[in-house]
N, C-alpha and C. Protein backbone atom coordinates (compact mmCIF):
# COMPACT_ATOMS: atom_id res chain seq x y z
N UNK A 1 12.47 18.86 25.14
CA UNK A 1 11.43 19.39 26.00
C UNK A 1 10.42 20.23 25.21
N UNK A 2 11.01 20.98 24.14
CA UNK A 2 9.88 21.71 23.04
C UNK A 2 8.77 20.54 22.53
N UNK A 3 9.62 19.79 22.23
CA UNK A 3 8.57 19.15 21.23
C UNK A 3 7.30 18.35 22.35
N UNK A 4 7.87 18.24 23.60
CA UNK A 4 6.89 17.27 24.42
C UNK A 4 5.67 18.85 24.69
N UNK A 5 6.20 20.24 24.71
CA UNK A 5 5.07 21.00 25.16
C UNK A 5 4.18 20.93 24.17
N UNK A 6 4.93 21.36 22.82
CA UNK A 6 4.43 21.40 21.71
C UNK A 6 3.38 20.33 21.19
N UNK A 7 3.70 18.99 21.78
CA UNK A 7 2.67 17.64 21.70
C UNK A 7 1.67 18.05 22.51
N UNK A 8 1.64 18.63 23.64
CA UNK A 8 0.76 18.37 24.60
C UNK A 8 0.23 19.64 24.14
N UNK A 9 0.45 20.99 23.73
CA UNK A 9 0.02 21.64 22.77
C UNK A 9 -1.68 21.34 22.10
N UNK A 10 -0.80 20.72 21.11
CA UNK A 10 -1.65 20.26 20.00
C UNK A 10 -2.60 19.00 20.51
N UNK A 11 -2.19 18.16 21.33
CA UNK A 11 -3.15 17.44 22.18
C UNK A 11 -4.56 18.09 22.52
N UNK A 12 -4.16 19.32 23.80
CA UNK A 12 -5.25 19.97 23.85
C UNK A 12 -5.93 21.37 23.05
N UNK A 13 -4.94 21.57 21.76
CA UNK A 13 -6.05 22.02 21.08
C UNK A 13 -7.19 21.20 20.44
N UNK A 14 -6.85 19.74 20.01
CA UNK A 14 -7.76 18.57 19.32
C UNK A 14 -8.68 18.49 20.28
N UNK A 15 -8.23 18.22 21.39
CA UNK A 15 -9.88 17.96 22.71
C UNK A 15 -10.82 19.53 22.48
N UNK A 16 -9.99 20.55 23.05
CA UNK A 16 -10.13 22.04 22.54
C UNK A 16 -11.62 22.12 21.69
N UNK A 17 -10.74 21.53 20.75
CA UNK A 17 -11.81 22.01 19.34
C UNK A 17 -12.93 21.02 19.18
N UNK A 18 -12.66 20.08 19.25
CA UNK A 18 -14.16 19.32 19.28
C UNK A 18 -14.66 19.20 20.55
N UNK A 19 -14.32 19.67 21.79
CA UNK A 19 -15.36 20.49 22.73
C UNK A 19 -16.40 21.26 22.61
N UNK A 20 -15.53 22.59 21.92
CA UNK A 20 -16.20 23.45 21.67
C UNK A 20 -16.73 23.17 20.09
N UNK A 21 -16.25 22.57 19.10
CA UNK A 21 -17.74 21.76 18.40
C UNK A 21 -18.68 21.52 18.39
N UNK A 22 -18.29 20.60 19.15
CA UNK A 22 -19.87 20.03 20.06
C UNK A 22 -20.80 21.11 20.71
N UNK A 23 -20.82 21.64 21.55
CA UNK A 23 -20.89 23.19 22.43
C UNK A 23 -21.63 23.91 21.52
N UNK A 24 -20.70 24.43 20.73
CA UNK A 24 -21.62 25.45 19.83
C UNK A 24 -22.57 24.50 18.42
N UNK A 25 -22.43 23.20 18.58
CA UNK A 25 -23.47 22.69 17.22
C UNK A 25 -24.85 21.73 17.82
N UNK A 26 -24.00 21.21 19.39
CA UNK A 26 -25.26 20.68 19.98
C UNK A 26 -26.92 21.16 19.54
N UNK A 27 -27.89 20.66 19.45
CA UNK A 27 -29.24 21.14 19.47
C UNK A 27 -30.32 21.18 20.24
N UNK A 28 -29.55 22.46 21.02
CA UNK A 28 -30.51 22.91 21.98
C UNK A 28 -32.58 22.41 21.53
N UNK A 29 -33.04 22.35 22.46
CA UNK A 29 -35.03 22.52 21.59
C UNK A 29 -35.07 23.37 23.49
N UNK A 30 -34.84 24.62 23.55
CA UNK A 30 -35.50 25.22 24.77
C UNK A 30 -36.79 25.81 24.16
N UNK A 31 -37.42 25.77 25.60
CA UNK A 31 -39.05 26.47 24.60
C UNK A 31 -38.44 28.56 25.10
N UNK A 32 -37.39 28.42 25.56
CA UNK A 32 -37.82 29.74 26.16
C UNK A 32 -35.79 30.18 26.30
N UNK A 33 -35.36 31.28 26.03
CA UNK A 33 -33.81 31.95 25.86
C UNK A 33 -33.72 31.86 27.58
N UNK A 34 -32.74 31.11 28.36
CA UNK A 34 -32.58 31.75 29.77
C UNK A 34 -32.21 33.36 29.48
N UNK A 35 -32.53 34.40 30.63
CA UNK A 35 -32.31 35.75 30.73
C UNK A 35 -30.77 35.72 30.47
N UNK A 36 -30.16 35.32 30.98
CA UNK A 36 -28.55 35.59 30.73
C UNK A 36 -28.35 35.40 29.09
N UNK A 37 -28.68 34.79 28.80
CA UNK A 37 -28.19 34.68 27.05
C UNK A 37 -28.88 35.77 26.95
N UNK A 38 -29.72 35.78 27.10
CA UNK A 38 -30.63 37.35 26.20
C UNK A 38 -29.81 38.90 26.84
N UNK A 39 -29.05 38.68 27.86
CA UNK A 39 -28.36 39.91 28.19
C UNK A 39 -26.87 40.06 27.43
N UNK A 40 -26.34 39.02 26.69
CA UNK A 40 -25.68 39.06 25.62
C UNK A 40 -23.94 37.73 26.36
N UNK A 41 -24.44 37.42 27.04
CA UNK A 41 -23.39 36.73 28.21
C UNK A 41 -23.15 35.54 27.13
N UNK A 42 -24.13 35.00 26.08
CA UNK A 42 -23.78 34.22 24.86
C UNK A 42 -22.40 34.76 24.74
N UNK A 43 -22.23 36.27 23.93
CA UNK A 43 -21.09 36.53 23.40
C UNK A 43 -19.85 36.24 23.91
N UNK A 44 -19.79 36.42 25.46
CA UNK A 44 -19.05 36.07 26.69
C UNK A 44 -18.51 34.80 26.25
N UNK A 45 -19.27 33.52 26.20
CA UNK A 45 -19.34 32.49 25.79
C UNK A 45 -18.66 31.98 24.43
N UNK A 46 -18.95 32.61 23.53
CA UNK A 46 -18.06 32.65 22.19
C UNK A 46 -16.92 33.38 22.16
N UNK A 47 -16.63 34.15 22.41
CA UNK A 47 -15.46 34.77 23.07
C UNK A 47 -14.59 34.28 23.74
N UNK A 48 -14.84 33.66 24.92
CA UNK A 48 -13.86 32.90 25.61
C UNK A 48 -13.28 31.51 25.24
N UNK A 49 -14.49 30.97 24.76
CA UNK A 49 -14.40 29.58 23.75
C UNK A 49 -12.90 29.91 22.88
N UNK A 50 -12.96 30.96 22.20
CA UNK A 50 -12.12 31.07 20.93
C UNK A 50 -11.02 31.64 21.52
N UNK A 51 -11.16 32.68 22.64
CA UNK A 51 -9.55 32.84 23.31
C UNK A 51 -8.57 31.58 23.42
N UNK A 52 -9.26 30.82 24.08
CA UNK A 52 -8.77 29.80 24.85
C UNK A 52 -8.19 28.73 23.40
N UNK A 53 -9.04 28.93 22.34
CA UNK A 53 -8.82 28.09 21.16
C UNK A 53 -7.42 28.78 20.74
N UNK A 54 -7.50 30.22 20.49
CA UNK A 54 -6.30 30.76 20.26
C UNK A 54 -5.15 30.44 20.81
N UNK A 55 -5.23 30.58 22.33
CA UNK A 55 -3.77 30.64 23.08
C UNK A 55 -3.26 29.17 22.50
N UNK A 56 -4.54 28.02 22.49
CA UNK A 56 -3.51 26.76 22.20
C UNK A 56 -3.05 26.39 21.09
N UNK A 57 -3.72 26.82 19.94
CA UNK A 57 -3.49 26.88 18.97
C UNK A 57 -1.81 27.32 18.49
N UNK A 58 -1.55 28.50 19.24
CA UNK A 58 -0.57 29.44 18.65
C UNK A 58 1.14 28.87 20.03
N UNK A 59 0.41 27.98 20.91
CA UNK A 59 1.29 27.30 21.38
C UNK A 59 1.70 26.22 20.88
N UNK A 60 0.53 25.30 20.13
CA UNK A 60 1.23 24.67 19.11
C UNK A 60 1.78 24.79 17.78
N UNK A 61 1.31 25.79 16.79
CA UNK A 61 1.39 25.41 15.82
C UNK A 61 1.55 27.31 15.58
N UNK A 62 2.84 28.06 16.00
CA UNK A 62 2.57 29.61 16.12
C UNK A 62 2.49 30.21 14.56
N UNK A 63 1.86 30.81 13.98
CA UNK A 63 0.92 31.75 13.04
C UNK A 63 0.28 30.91 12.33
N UNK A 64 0.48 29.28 12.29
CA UNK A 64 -0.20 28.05 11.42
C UNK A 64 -1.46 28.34 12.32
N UNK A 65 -1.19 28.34 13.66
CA UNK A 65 -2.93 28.60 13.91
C UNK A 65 -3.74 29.29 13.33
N UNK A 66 -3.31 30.11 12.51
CA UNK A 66 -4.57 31.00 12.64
C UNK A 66 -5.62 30.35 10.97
N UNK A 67 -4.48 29.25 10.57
CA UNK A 67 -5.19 28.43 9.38
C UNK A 67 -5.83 27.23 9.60
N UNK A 68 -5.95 27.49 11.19
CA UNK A 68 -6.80 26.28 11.76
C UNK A 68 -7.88 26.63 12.45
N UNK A 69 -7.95 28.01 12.98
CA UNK A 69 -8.81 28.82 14.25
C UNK A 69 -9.65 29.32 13.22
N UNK A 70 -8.96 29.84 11.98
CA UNK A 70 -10.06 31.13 11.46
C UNK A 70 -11.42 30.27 10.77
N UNK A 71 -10.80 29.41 10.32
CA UNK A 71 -11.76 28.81 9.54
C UNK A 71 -12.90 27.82 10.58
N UNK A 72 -12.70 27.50 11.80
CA UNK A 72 -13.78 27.63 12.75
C UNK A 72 -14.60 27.99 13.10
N UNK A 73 -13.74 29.14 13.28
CA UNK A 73 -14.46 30.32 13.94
C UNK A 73 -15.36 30.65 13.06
N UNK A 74 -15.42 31.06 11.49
CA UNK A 74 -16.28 31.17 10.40
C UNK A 74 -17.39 29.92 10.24
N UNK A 75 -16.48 28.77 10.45
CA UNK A 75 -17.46 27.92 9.89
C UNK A 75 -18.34 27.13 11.14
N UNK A 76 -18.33 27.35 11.95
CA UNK A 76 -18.82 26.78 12.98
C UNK A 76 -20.52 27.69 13.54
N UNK A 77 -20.19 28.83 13.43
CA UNK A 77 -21.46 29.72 13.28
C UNK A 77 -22.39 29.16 12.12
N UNK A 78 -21.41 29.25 10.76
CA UNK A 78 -22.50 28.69 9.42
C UNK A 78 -22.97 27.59 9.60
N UNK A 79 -22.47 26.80 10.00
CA UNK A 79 -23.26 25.05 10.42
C UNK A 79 -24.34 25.62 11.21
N UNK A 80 -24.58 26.16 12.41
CA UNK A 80 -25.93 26.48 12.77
C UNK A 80 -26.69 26.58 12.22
N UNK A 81 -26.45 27.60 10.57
CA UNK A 81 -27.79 27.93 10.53
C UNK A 81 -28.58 26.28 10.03
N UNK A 82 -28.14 25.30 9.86
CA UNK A 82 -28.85 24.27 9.67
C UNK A 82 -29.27 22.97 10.36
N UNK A 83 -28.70 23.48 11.88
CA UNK A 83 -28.92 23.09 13.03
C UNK A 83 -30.46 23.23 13.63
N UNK A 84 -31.15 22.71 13.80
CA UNK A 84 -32.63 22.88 14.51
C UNK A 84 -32.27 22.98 16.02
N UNK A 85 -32.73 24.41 16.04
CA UNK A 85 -32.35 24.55 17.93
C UNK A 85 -31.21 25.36 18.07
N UNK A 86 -30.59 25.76 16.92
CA UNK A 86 -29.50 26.79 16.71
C UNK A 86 -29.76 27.91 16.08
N UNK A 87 -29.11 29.00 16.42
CA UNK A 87 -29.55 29.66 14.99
C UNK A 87 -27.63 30.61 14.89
N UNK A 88 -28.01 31.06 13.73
CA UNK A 88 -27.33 31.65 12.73
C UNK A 88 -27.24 33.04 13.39
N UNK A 89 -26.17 34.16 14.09
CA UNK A 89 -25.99 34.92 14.47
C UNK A 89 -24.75 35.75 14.19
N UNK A 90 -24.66 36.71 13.67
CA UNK A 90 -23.18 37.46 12.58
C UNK A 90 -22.37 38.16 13.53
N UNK A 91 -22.96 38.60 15.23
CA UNK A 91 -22.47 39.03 16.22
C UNK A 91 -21.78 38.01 16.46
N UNK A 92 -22.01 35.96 16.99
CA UNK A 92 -21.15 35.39 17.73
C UNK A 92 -20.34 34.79 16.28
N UNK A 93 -20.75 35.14 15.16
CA UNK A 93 -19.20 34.73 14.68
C UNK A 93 -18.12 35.92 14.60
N UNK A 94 -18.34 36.97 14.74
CA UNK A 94 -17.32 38.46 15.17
C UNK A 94 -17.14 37.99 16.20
N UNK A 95 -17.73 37.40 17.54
CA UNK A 95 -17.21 37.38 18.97
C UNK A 95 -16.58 35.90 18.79
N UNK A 96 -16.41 35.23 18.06
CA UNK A 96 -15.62 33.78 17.61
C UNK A 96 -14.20 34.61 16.71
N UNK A 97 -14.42 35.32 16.13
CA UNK A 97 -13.04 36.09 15.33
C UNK A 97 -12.19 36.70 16.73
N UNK A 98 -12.73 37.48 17.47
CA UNK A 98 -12.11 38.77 17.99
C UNK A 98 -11.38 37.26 19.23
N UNK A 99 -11.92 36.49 19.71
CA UNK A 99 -11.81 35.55 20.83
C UNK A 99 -10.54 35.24 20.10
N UNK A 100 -10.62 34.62 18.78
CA UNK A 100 -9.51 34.28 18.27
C UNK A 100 -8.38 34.92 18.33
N UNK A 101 -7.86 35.78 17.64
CA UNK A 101 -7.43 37.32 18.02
C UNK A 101 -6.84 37.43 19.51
N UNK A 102 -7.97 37.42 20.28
CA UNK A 102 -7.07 38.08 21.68
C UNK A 102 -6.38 36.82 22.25
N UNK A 103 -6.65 35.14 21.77
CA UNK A 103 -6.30 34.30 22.37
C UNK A 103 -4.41 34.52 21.55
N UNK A 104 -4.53 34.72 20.42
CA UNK A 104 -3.15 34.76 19.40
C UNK A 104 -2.35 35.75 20.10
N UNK A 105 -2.86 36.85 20.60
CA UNK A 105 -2.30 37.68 20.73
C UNK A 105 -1.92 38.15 22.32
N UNK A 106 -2.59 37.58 23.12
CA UNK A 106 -2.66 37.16 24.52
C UNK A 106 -1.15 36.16 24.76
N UNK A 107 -1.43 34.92 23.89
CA UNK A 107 0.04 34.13 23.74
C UNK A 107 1.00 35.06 23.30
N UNK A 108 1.16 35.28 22.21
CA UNK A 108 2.66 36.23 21.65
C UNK A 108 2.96 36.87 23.03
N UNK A 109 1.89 37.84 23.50
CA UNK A 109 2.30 39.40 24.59
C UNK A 109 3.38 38.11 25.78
N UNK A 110 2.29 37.35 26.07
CA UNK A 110 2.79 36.50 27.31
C UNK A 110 4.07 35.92 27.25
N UNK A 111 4.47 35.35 26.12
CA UNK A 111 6.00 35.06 25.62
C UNK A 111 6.95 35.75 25.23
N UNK A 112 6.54 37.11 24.86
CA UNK A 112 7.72 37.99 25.03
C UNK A 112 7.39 38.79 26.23
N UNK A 113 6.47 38.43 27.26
CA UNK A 113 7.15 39.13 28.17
C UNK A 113 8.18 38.16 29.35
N UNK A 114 7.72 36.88 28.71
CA UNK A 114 8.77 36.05 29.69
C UNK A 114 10.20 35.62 29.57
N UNK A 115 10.15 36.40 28.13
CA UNK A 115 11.95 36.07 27.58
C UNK A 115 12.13 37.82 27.67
């Protein structure tokens, strides 16, 4: 029964991650920021992205995630900057780290509090 969660795990971290791939490398051309991004609800956005990357991550593959998440989370901001319609921002790759982070650590709390 481990190994079937553990598959389905790692299943949806692979959809997971090239979701949010796509998501954050797509190329936007807006002529104009909607107000909500400009009130910082982006970060919201990168943040939750990478929680959610975390929790599955560390359900499949527990502290190996974080040699799969971190380097995302880093490198997925840097591909922007050569994205047209993206840009390069040092806040949503900290809010891509910390997402990471609370998703790792969100799992652990949740599993020892259920054993």
């Amino acid at each position: 029964m481990a190994k079937v969660r553990r598959g389905r795990a790692w299943g949806f971290l692979i959809v997971w991650i090239a979701l949010t791939s796509f998501a954050l490398t797509f190329p936007f051309h807006l002529q104009r920021t909607p107000k909500i991004m400009e009130r910082g609800f982006d970060k919201v956005v990168h943040t939750s992205l990478f929680t959610v990357m975390g929790i599955s991550a560390q359900a499949a593959a527990p502290w190996v995630s974080l040699l799969v998440t971190a380097p995302l989370a880093v490198g997925l901001e840097l591909v922007q900057k050569r994205i047209p319609g993206r840009s390069y921002d040092i806040t949503d790759m900290l809010a891509n780290i910390v997402g990471m982070f609370l998703g790792v650590a969100s799992f652990e709390l949740s599993r020892r509090l259920v054993t």
